[in-house]
Protein backbone atom coordinates (compact mmCIF):
# COMPACT_ATOMS: atom_id res chain seq x y z
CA UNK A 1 75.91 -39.51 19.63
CA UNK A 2 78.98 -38.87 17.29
CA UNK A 3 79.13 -35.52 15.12
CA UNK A 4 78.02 -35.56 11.73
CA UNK A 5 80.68 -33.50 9.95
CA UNK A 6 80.18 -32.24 6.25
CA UNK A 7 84.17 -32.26 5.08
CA UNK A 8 85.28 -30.01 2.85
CA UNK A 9 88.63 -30.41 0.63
CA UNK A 10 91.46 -27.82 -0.47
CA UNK A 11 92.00 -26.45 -3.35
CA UNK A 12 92.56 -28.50 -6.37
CA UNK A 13 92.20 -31.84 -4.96
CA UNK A 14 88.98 -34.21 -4.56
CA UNK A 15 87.22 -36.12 -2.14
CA UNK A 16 89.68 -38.61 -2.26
CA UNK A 17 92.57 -36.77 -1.41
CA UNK A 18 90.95 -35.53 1.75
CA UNK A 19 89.72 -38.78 2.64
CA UNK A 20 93.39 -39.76 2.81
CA UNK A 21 94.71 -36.71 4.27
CA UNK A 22 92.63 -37.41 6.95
CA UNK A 23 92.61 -41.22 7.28
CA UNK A 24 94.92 -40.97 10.66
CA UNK A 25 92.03 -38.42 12.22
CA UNK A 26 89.11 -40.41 11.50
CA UNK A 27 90.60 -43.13 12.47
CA UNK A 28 91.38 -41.61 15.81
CA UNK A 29 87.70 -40.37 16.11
CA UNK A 30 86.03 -43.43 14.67
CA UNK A 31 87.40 -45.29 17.80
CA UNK A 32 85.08 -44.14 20.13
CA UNK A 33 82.05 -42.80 17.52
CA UNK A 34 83.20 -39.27 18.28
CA UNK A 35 82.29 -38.46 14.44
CA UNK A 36 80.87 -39.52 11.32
CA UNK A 37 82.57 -37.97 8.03
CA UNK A 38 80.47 -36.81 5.09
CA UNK A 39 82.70 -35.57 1.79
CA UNK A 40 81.41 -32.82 -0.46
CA UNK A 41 83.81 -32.62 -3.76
CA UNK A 42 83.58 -29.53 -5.53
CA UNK A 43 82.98 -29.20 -9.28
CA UNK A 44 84.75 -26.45 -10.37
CA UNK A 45 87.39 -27.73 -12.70
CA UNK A 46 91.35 -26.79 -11.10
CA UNK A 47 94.84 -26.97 -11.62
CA UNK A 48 96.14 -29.20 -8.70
CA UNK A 49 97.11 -27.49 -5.76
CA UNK A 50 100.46 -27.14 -3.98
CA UNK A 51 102.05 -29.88 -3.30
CA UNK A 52 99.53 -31.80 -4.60
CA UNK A 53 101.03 -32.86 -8.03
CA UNK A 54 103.33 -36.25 -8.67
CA UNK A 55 101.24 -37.36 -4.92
CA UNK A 56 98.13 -37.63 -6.10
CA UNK A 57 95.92 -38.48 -8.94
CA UNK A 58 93.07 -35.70 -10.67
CA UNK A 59 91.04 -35.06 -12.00
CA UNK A 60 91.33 -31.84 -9.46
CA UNK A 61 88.17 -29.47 -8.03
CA UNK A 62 87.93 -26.58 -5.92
CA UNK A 63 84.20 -25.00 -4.99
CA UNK A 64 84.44 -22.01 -6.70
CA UNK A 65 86.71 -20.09 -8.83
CA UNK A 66 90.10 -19.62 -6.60
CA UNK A 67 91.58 -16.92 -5.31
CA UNK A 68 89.13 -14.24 -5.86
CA UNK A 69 90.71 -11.54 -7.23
CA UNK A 70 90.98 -8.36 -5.24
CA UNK A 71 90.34 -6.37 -8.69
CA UNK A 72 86.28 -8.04 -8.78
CA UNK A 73 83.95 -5.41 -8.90
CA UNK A 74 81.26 -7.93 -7.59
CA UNK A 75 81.85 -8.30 -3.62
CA UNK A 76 80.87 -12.34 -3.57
CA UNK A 77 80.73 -13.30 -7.03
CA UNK A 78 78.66 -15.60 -9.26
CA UNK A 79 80.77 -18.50 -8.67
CA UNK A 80 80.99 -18.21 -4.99
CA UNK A 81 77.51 -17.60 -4.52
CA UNK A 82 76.62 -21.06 -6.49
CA UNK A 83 79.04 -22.74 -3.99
CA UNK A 84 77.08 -21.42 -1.25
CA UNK A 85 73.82 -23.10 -3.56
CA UNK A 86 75.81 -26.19 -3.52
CA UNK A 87 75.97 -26.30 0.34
CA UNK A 88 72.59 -25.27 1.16
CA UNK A 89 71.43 -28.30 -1.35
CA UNK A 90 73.47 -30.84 0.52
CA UNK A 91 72.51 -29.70 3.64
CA UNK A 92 69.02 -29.79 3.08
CA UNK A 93 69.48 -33.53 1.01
CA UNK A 94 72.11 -35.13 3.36
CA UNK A 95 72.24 -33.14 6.78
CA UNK A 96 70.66 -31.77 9.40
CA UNK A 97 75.04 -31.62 9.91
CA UNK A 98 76.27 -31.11 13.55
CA UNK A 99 79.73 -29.21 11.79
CA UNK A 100 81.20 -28.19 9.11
CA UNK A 101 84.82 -29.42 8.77
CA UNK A 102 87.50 -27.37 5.89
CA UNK A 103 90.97 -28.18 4.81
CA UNK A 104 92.44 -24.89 3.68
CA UNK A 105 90.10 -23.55 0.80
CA UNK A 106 87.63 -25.63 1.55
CA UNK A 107 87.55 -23.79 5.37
CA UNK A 108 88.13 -20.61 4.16
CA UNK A 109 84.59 -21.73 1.65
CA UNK A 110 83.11 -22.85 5.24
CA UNK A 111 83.75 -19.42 6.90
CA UNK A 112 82.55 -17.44 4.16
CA UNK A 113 79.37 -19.62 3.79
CA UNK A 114 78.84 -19.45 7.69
CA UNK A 115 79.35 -15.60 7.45
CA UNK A 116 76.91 -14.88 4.26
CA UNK A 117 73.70 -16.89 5.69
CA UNK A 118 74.15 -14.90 9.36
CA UNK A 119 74.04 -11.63 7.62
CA UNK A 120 70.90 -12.95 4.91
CA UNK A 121 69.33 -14.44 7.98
CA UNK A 122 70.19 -12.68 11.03
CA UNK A 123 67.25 -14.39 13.46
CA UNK A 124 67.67 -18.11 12.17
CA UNK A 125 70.23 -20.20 14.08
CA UNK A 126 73.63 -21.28 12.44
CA UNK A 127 73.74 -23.84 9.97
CA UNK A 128 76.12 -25.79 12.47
CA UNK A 129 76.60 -26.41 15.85
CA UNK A 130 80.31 -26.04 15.59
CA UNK A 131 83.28 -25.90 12.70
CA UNK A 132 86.51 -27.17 12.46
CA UNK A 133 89.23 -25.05 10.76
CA UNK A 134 92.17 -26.81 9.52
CA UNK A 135 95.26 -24.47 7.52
CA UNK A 136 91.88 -22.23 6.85
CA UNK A 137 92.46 -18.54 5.80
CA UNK A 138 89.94 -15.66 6.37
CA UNK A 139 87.85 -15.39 3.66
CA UNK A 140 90.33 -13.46 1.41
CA UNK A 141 90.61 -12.27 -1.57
CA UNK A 142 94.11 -11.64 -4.15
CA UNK A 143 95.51 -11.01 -7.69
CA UNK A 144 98.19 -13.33 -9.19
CA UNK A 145 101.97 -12.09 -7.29
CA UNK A 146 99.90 -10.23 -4.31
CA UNK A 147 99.31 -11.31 -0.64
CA UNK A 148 95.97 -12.24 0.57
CA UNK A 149 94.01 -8.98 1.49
CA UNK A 150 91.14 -10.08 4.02
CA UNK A 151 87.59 -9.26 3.54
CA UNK A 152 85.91 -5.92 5.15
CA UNK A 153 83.05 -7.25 7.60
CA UNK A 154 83.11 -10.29 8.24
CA UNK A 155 83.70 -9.89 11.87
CA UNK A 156 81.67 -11.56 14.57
CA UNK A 157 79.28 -13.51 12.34
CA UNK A 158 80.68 -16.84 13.78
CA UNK A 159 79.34 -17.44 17.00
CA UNK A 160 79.09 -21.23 17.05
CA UNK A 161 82.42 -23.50 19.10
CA UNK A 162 85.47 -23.90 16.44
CA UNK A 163 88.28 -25.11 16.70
CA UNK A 164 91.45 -23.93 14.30
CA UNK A 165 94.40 -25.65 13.70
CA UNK A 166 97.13 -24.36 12.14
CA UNK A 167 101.03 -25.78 10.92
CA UNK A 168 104.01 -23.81 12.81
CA UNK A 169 105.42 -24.39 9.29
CA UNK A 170 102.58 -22.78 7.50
CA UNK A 171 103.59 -19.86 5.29
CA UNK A 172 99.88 -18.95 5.48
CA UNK A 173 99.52 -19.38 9.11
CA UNK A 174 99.04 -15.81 9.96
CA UNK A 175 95.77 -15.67 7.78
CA UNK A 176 94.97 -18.95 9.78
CA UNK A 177 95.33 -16.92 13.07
CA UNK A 178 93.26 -14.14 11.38
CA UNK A 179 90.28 -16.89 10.88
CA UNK A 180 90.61 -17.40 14.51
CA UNK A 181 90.61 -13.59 15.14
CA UNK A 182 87.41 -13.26 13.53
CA UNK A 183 85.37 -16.32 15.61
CA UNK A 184 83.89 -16.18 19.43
CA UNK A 185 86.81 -16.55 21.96
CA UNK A 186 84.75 -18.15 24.62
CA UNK A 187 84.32 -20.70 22.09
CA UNK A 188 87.13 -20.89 19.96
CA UNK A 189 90.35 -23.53 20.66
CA UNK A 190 93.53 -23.12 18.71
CA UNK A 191 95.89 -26.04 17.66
CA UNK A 192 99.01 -25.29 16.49
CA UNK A 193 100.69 -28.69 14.71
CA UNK A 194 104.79 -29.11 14.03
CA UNK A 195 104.00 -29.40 9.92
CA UNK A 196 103.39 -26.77 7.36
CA UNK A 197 100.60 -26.72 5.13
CA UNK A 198 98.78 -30.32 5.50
CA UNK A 199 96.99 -32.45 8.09
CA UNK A 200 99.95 -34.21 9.81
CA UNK A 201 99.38 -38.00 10.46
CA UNK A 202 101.94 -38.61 13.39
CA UNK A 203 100.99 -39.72 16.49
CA UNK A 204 101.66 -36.52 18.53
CA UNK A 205 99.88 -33.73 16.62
CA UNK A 206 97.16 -36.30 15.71
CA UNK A 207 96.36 -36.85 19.50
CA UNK A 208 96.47 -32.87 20.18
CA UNK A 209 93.90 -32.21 17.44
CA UNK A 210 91.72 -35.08 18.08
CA UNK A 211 91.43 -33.83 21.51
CA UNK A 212 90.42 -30.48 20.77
CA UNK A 213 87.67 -32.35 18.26
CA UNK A 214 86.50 -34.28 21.25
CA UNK A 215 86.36 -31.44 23.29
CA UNK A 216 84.49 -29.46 20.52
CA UNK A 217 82.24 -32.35 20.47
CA UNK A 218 81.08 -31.94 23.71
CA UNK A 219 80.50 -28.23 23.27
CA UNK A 220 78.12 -28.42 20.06
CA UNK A 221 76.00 -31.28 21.27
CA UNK A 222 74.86 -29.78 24.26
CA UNK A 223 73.41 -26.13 22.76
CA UNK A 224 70.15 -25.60 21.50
């Protein structure tokens, strides 16, 4: 039985855009039914994100307004909190989902989500079986010319298998690592690709990360 993955895109791009980005991936793990891809786009109007302009056709989206700024007096924020709406809709219209699957924001949106229902519903089981971190930050938050400061608490609220991979290249790998800080070592798996901040498409770093998906694969469909 392959995963059912709800995929969610960076900042300022679409569904499209990730569908490409990851074209090499699912390919790879359409070949044996490891996983089945399901796109959420987000519908907050955005500014294209890095290295996203003169490569690919808006409009652009992100989930939520993006960064958050450290300055908010509200801790989550209107506009997070109706992304989190947005996800518990789709799962309850389109899942059950086996994982959760984020390209940079749209991990970092994953982990935050995955945080904020174990702490409103500390006896119900995970969303997920399992989540798949790709150039993800902790959930963060930062003013314009700042660096990322990390949220206070959100430490040991994901307990389900993840796997995190990150570019060597990355100028935001550290907050990558600090996603994988924050997750259950006995079922965590880190992949560290050649690239910088995108999901490379070569053969070798494709076969490492499709691996550790496979692997993953094997760990969420045999709880509960």
């Amino acid at each position: 039985m392959p995963l059912k993955l709800l995929c969610l895109h960076g900042w300022g791009t679409n569904v499209k855009i990730l569908r490409s980005q990851l074209s090499g991936l699912m390919a790879n793990l359409r070949h044996d039914h490891t996983a089945t891809f399901h796109f959420l786009e987000g519908d907050v109007d955005s500014v294209p994100g890095p290295g996203i302009a003169g490569f690919y056709d808006g409009p652009y989206y992100s989930y939520h307004q993006f960064p958050r700024p450290v300055s908010s007096p509200d801790p989550e924020g209107a506009s997070v909190l109706d992304a989190y709406d947005r996800l518990y809709e789709t799962i309850d219209e389109e899942g059950p989902f086996d994982g959760v699957l984020g390209f940079s924001h749209g991990g970092t949106l994953a982990a935050s989500f995955l945080i904020h229902h174990a702490k409103l519903y500390p006896q119900e089981s995970p969303l997920f079986r399992c989540a798949i971190f790709i150039n993800a930050l902790a959930p963060f938050r930062m003013d314009p010319g700042t660096d990322p400061v990390i949220d206070p608490d959100v430490e040991g609220y994901i307990n389900i298998p993840t796997v995190h991979i990150g570019g060597a290249q990355d100028p935001w790998l550290e907050y990558s690592l600090a996603l994988h800080g924050l997750c259950d070592p006995s079922r965590s798996s880190w992949v560290v690709h050649s690239r910088g901040h995108d999901i490379p498409g070569d053969k070798k770093n494709l076969s490492a990360i499709a691996s550790a998906v496979r692997k993953l694969s094997v760990q969420a469909l045999t709880i509960w």
